[in-house]
N, C-alpha and C. Protein backbone atom coordinates (compact mmCIF):
# COMPACT_ATOMS: atom_id res chain seq x y z
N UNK A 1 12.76 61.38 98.46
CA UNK A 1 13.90 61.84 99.22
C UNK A 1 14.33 63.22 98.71
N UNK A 2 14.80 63.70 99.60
CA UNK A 2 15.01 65.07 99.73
C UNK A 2 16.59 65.35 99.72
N UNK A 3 17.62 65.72 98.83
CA UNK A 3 18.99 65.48 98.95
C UNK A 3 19.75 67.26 99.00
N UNK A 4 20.41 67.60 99.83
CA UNK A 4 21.05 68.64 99.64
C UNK A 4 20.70 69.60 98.24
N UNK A 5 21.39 68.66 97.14
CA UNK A 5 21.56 69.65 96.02
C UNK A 5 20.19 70.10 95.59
N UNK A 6 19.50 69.16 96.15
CA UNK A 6 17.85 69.78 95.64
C UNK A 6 17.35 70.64 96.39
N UNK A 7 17.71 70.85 97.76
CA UNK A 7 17.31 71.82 98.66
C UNK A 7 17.99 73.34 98.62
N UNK A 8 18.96 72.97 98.00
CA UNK A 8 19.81 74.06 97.40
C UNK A 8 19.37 74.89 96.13
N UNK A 9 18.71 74.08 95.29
CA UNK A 9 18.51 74.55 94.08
C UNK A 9 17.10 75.57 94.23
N UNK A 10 16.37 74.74 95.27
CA UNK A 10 15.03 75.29 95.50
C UNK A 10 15.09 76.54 96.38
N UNK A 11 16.54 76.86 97.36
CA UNK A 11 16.53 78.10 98.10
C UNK A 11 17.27 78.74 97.08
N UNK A 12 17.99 78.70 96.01
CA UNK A 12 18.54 79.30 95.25
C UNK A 12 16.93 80.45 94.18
N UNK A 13 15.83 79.21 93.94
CA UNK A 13 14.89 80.42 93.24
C UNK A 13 14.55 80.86 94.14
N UNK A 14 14.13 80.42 95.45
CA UNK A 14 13.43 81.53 96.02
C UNK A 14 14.05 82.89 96.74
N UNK A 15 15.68 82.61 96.83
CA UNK A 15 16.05 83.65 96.79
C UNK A 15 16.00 85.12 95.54
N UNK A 16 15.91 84.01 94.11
CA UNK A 16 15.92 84.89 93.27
C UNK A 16 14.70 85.31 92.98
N UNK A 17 13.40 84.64 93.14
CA UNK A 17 12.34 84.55 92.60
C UNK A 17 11.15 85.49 94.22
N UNK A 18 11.55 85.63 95.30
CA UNK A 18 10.94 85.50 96.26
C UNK A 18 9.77 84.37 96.67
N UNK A 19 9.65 83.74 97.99
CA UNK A 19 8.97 83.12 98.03
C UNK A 19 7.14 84.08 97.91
N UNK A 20 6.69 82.85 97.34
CA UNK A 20 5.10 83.20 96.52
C UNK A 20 4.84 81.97 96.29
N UNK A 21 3.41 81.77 96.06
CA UNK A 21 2.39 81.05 95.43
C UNK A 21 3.10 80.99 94.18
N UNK A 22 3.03 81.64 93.24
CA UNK A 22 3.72 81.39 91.73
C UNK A 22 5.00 80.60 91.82
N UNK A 23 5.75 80.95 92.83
CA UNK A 23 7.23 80.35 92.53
C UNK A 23 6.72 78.66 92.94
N UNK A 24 6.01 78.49 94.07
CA UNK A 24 5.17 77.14 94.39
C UNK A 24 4.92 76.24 93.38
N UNK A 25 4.15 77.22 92.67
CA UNK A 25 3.51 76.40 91.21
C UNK A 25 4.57 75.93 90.49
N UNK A 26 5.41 76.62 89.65
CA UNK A 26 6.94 76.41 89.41
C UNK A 26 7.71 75.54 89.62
N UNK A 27 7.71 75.61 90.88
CA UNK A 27 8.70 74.47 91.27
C UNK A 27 7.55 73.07 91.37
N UNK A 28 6.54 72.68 91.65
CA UNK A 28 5.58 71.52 90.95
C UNK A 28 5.57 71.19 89.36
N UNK A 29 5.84 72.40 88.63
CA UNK A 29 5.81 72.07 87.41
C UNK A 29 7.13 71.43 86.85
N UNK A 30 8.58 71.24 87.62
CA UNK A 30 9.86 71.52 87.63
C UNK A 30 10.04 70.24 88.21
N UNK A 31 9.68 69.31 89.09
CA UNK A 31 9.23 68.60 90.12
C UNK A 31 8.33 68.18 90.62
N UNK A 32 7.47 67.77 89.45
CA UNK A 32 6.01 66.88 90.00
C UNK A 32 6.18 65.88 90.66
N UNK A 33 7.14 64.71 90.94
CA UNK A 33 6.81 63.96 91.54
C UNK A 33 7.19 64.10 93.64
N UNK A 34 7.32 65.66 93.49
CA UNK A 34 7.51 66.12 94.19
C UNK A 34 6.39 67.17 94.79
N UNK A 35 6.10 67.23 96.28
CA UNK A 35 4.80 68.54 96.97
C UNK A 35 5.59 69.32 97.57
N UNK A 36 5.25 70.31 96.85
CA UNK A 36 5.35 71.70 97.77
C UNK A 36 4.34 72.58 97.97
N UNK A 37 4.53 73.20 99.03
CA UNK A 37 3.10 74.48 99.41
C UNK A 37 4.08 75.65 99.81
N UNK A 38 3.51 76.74 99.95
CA UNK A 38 3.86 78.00 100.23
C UNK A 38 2.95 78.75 101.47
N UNK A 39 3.73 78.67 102.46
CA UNK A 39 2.31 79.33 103.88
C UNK A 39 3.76 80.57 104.29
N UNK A 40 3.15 80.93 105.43
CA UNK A 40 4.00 82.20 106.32
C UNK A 40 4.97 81.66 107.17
N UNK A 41 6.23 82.15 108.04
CA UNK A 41 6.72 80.86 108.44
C UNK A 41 6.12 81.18 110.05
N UNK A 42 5.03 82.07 109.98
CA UNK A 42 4.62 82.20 111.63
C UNK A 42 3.71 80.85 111.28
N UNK A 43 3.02 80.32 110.08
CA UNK A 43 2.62 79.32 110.30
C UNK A 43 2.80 77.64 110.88
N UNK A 44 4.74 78.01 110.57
CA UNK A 44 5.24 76.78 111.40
C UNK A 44 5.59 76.42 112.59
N UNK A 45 5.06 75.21 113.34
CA UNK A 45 5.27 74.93 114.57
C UNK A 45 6.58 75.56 115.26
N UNK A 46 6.67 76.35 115.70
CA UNK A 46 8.03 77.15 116.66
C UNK A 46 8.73 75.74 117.04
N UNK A 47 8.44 75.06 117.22
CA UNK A 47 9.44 73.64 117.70
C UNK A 47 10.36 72.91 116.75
N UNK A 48 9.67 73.22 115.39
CA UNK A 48 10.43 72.89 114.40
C UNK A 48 12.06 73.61 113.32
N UNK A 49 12.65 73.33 113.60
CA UNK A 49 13.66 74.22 112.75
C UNK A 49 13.92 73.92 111.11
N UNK A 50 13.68 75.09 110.50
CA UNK A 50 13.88 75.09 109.19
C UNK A 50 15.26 73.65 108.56
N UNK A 51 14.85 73.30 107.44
CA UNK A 51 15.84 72.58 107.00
C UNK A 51 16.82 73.26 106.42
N UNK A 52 16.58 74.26 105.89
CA UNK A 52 17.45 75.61 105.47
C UNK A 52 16.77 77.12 105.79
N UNK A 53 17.60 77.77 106.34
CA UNK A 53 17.38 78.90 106.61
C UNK A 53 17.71 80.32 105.29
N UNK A 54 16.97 81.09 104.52
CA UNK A 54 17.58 82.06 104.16
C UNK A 54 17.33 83.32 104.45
N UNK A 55 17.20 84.49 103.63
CA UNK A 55 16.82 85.92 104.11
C UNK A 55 15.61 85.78 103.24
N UNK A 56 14.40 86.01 104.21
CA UNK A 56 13.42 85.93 103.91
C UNK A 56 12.29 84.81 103.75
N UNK A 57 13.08 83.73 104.14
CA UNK A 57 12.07 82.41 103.92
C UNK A 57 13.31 81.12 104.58
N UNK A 58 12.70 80.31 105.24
CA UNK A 58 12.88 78.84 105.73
C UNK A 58 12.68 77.91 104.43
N UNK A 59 13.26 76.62 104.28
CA UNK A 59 12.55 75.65 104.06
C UNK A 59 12.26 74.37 105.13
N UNK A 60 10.70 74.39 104.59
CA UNK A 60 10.85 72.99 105.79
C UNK A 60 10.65 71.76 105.06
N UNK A 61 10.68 70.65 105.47
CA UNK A 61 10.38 69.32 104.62
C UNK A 61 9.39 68.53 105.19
N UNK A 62 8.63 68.55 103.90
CA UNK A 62 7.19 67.20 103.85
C UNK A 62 7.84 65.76 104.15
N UNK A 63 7.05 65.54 105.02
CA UNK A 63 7.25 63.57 105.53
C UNK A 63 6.75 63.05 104.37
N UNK A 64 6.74 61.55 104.13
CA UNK A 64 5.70 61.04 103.79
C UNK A 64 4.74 60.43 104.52
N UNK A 65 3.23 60.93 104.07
CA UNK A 65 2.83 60.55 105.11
C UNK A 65 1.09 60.01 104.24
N UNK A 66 0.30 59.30 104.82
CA UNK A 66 -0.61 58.89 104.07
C UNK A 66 -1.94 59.78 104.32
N UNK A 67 -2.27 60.01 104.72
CA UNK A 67 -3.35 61.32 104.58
C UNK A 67 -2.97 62.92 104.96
N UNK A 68 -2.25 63.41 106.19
CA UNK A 68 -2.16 64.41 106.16
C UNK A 68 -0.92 65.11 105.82
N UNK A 69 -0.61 66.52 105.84
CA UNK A 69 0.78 66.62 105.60
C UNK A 69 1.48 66.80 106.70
N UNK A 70 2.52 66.35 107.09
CA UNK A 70 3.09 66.14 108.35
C UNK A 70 4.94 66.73 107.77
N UNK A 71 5.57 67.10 108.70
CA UNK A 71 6.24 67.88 108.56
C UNK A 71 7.72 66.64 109.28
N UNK A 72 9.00 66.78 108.44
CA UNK A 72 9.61 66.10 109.20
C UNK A 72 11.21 66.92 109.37
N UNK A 73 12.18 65.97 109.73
CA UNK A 73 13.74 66.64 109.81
C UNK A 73 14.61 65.48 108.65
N UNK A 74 14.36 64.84 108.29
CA UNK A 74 14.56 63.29 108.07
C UNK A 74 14.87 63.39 106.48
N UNK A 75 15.62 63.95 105.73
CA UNK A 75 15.83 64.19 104.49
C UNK A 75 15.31 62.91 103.44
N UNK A 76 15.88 61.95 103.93
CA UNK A 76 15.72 60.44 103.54
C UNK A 76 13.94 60.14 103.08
N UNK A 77 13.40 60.79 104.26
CA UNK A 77 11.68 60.79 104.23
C UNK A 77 11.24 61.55 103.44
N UNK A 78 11.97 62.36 103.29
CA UNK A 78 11.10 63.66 102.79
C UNK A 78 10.46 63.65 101.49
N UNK A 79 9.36 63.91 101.15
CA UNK A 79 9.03 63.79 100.07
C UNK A 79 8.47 65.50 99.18
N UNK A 80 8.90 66.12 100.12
CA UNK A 80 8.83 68.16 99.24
C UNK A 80 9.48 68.88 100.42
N UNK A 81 8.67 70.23 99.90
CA UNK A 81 9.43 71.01 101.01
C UNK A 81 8.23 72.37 100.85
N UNK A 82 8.29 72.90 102.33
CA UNK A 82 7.21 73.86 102.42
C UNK A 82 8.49 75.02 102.81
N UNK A 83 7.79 75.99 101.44
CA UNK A 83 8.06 77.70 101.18
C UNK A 83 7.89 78.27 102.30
N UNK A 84 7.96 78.87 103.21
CA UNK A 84 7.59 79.59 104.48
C UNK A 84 8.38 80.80 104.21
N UNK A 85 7.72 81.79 103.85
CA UNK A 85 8.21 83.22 103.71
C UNK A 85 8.43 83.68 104.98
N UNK A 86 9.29 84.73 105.37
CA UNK A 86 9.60 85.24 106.65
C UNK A 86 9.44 86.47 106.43
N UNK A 87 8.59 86.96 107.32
CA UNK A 87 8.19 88.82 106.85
C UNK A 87 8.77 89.50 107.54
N UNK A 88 9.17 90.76 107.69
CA UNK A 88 9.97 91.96 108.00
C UNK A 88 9.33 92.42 109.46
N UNK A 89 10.16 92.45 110.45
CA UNK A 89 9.37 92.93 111.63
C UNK A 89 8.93 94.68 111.22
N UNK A 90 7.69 94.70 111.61
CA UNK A 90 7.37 96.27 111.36
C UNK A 90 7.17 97.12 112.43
């Protein structure tokens, strides 16, 4: 499960830290019994809305799910949260 203050804590580094691969690793090492990944957020389904929004990156939240990773809204389910950096229109 996925609870506010933890979703908070985790947009709190990546505000400070920027979202990256390294900060990814980090927060697994911080929270192993917890998955996270780090992709682009053009990689997320447009249908889906971030569980938190900041400047520069979404978070979204991992379901649990038994083979693939599946993406949910459902805090209760959630078992991580995917980094989705948001890049700068150029």
């Amino acid at each position: 499960m996925i609870n506010d203050e933890l979703l908070g804590t985790v947009a709190g580094l990546v505000k400070e830290q920027g979202a990256s691969e390294q900060l990814v690793s980090a927060l697994r090492v911080r929270w192993p019994n917890l998955r996270f990944t780090y992709c682009s957020d053009d990689d997320m389904p447009p249908r889906l809305s971030p569980a938190l929004a900041g400047e520069g990156f979404n978070l979204y939240l991992i379901a649990n799910g038994d083979h693939c990773l599946a993406l949910t809204k459902d805090p209760a389910v959630a078992i991580g949260v995917v980094v989705a950096e948001v890049m700068a229109d150029e």
